[in-house]
N, C-alpha and C. Protein backbone atom coordinates (compact mmCIF):
# COMPACT_ATOMS: atom_id res chain seq x y z
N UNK A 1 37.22 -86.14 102.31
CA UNK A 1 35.93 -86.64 101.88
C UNK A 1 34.83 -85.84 102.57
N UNK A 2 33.55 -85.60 101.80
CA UNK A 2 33.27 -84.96 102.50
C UNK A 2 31.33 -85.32 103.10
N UNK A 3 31.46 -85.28 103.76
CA UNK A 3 30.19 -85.92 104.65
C UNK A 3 29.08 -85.56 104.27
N UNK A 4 27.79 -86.92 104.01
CA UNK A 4 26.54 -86.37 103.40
C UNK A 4 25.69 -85.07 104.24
N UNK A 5 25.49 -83.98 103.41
CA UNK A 5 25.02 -82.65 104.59
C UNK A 5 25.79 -81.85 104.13
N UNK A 6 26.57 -81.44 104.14
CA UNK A 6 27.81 -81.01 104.60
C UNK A 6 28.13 -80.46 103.04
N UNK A 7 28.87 -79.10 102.91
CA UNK A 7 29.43 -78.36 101.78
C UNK A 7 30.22 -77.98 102.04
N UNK A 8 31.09 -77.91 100.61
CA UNK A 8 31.85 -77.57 100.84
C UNK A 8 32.91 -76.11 100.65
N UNK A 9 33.82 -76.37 101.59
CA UNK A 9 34.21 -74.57 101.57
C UNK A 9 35.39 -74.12 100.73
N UNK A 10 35.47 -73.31 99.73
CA UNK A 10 36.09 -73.08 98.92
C UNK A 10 37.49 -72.23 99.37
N UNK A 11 38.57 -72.94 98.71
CA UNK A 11 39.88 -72.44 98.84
C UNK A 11 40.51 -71.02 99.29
N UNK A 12 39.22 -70.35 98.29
CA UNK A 12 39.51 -68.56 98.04
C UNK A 12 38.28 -68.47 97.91
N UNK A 13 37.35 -67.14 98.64
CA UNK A 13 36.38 -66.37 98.05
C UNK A 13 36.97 -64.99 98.34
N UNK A 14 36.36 -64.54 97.12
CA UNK A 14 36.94 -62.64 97.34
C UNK A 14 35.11 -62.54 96.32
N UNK A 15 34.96 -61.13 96.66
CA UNK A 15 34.06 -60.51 96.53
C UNK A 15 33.80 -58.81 96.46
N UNK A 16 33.34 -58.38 95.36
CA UNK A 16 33.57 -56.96 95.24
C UNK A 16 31.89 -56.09 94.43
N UNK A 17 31.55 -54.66 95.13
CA UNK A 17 30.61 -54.44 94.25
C UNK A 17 31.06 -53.26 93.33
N UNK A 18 30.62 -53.40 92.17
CA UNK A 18 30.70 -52.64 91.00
C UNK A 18 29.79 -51.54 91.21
N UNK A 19 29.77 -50.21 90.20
CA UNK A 19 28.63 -49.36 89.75
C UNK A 19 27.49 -50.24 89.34
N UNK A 20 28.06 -51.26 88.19
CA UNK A 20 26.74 -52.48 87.74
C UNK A 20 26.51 -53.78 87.87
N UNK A 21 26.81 -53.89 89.10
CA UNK A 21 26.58 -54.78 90.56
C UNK A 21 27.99 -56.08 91.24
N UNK A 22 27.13 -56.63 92.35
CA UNK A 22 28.12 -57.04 92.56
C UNK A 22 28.61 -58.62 92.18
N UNK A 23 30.12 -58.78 92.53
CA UNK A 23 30.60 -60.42 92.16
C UNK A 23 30.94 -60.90 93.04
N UNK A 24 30.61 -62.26 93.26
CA UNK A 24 31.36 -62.84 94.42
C UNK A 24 31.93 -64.69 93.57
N UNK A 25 33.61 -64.26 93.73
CA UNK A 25 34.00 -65.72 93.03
C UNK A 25 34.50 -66.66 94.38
N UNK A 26 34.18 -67.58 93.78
CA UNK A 26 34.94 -68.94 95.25
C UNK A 26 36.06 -69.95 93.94
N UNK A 27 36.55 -69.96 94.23
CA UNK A 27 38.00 -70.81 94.09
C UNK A 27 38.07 -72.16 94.88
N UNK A 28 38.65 -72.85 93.91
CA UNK A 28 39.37 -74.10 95.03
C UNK A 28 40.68 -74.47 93.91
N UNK A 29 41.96 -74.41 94.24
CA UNK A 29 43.20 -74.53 94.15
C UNK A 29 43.56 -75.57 94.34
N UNK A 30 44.55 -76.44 93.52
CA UNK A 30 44.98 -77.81 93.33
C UNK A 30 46.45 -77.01 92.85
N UNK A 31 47.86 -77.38 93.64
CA UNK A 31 48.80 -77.26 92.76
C UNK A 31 49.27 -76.29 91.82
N UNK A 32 48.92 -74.97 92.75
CA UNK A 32 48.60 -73.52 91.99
C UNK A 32 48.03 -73.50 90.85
N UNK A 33 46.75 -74.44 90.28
CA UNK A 33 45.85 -74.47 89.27
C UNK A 33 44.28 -73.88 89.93
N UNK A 34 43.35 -73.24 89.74
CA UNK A 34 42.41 -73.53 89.71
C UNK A 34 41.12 -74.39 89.25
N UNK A 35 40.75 -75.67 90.23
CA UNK A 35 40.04 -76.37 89.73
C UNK A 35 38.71 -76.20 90.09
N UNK A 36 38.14 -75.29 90.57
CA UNK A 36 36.68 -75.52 90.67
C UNK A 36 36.44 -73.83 90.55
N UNK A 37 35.62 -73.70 90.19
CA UNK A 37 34.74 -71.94 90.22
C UNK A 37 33.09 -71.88 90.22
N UNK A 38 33.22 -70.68 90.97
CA UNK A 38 31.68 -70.31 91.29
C UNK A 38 31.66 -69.20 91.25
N UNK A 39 30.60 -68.50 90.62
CA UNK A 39 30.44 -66.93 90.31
C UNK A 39 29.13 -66.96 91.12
N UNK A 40 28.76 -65.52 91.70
CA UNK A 40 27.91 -65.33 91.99
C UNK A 40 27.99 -63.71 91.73
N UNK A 41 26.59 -63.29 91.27
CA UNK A 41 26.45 -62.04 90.46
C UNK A 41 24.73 -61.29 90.59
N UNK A 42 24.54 -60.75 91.11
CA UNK A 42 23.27 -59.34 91.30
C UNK A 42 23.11 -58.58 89.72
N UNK A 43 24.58 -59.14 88.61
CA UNK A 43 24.66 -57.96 87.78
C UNK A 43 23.11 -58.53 86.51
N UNK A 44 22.99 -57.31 85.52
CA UNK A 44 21.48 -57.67 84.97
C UNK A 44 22.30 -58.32 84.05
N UNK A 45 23.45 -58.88 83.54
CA UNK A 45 24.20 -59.36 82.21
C UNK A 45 24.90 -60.57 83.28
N UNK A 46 24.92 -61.80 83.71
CA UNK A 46 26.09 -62.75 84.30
C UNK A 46 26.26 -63.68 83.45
N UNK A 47 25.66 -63.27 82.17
CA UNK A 47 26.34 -64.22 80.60
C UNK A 47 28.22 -64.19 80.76
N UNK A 48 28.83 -63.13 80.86
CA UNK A 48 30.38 -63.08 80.73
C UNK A 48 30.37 -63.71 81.84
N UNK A 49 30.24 -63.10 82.98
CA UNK A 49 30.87 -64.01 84.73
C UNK A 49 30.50 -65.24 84.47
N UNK A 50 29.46 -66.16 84.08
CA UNK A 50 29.58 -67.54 84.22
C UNK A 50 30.37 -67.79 83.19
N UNK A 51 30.65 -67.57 82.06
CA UNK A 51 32.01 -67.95 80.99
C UNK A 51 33.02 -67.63 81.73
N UNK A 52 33.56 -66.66 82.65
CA UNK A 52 34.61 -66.38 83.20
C UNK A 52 34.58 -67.52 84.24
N UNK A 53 33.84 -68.11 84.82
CA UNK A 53 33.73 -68.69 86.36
C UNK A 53 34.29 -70.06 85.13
N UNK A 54 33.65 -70.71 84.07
CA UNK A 54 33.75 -71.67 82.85
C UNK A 54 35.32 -71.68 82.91
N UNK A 55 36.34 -70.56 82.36
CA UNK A 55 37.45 -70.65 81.71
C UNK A 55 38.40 -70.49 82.87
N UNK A 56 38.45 -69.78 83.86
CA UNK A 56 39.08 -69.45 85.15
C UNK A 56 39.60 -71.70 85.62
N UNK A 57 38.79 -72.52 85.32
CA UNK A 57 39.15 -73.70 85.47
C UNK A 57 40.14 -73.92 85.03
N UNK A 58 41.39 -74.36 85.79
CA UNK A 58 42.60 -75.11 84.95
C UNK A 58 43.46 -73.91 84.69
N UNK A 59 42.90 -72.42 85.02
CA UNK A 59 43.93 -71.44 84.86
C UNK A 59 45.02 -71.29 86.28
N UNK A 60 46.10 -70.98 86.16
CA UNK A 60 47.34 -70.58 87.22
C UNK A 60 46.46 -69.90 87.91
N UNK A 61 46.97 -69.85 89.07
CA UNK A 61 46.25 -68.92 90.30
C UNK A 61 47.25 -68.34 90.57
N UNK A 62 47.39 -67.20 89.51
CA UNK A 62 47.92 -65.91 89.38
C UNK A 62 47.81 -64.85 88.86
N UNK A 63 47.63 -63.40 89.54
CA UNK A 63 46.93 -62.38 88.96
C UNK A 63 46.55 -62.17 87.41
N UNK A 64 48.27 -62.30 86.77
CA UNK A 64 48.15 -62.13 85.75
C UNK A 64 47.40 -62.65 84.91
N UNK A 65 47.43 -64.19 85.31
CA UNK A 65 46.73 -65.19 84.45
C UNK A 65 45.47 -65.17 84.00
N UNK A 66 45.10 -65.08 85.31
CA UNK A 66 43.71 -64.72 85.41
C UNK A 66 43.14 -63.27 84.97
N UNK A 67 43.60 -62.21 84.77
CA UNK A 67 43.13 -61.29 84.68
C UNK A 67 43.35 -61.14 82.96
N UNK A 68 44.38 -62.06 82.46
CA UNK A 68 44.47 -62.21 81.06
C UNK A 68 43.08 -62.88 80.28
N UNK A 69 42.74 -64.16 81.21
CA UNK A 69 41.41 -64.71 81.23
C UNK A 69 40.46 -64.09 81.11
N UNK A 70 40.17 -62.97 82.01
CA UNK A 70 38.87 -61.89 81.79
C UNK A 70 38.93 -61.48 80.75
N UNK A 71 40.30 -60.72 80.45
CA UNK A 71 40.51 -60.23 78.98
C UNK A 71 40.28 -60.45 78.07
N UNK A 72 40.11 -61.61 77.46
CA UNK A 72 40.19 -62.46 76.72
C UNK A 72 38.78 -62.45 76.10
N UNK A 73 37.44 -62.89 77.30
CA UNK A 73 36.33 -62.76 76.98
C UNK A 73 35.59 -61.50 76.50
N UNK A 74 36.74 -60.37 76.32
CA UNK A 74 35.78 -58.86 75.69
C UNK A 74 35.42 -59.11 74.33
N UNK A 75 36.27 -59.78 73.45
CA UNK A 75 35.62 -60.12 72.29
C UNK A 75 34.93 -60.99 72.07
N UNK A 76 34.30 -61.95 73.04
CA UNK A 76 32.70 -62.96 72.50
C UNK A 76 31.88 -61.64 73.55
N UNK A 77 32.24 -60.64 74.58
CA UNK A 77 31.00 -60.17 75.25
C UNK A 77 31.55 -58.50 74.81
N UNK A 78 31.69 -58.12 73.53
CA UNK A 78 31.69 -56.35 73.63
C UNK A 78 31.13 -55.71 74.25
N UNK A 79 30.13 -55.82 74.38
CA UNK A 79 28.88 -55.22 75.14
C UNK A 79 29.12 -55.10 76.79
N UNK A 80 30.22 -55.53 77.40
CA UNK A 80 30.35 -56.06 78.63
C UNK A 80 31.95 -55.73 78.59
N UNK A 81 32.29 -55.02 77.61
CA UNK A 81 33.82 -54.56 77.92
C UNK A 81 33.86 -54.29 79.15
N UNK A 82 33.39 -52.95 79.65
CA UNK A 82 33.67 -52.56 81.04
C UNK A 82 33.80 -53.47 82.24
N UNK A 83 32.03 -54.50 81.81
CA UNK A 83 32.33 -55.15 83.40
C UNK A 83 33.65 -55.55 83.47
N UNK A 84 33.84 -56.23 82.13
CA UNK A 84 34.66 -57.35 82.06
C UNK A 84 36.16 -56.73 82.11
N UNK A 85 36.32 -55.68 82.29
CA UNK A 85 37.53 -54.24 82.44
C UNK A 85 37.76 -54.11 84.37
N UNK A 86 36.63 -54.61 84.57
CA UNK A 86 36.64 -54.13 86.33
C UNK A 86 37.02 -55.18 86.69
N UNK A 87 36.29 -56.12 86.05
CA UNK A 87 36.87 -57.68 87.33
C UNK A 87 37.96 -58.38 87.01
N UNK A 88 38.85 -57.66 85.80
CA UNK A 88 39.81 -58.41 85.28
C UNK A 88 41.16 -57.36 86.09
N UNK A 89 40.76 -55.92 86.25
CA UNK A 89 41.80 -54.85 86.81
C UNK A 89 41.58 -55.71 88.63
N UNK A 90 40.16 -55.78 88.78
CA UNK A 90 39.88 -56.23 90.47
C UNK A 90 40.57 -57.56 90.54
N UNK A 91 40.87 -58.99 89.69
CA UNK A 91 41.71 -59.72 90.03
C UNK A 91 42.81 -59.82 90.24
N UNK A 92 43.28 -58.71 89.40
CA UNK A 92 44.76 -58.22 89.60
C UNK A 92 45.46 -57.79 90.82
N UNK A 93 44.36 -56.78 91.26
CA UNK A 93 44.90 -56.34 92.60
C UNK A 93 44.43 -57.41 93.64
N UNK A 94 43.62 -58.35 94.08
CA UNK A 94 42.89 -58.82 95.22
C UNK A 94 43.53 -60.12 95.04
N UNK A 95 43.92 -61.06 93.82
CA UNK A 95 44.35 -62.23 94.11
C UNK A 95 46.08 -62.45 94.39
N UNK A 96 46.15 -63.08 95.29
CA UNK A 96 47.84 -63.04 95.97
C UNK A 96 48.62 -64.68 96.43
């Protein structure tokens, strides 16, 4: 429980900067599910990262899964292939 004041600290944060800026996600893990997400983003487009931080809920907290997840969103964000090419190759390698 957690005390009025007081925030709280997330399961997993990893954080990385791009050529077109940087991400920082926080996690909190239930039962190798991810149930909570937070994006944080410098980039001039964080339309895809907050849909990603959106769908990443309730996904396995596993590379693949997740990096299938990023994937997924290149066709509602074309325009954002790439980012969405970096942080889906960067989950792959950084989440364990």
């Amino acid at each position: 429980m957690l005390m009025a004041g007081t925030a709280r600290t997330p399961d997993e944060s990893i954080d990385e900067r791009f050529g077109w800026g940087g991400v920082e996600l926080h996690f909190d893990v239930e039962r190798g599910h991810i149930t909570r997400t937070q994006v944080f983003t410098d980039s001039l487009n964080p339309a895809p990262l907050e849909a990603l931080a959106s769908r990443l809920q309730g996904c396995v907290y596993q590379p693949d899964a997740m990096k299938h997840t990023c994937e997924t969103l290149i066709r509602e964000f074309p325009d954002q292939e790439q980012p969405l090419r970096d942080v889906a190759q960067w989950l792959a390698e950084v989440v364990r």
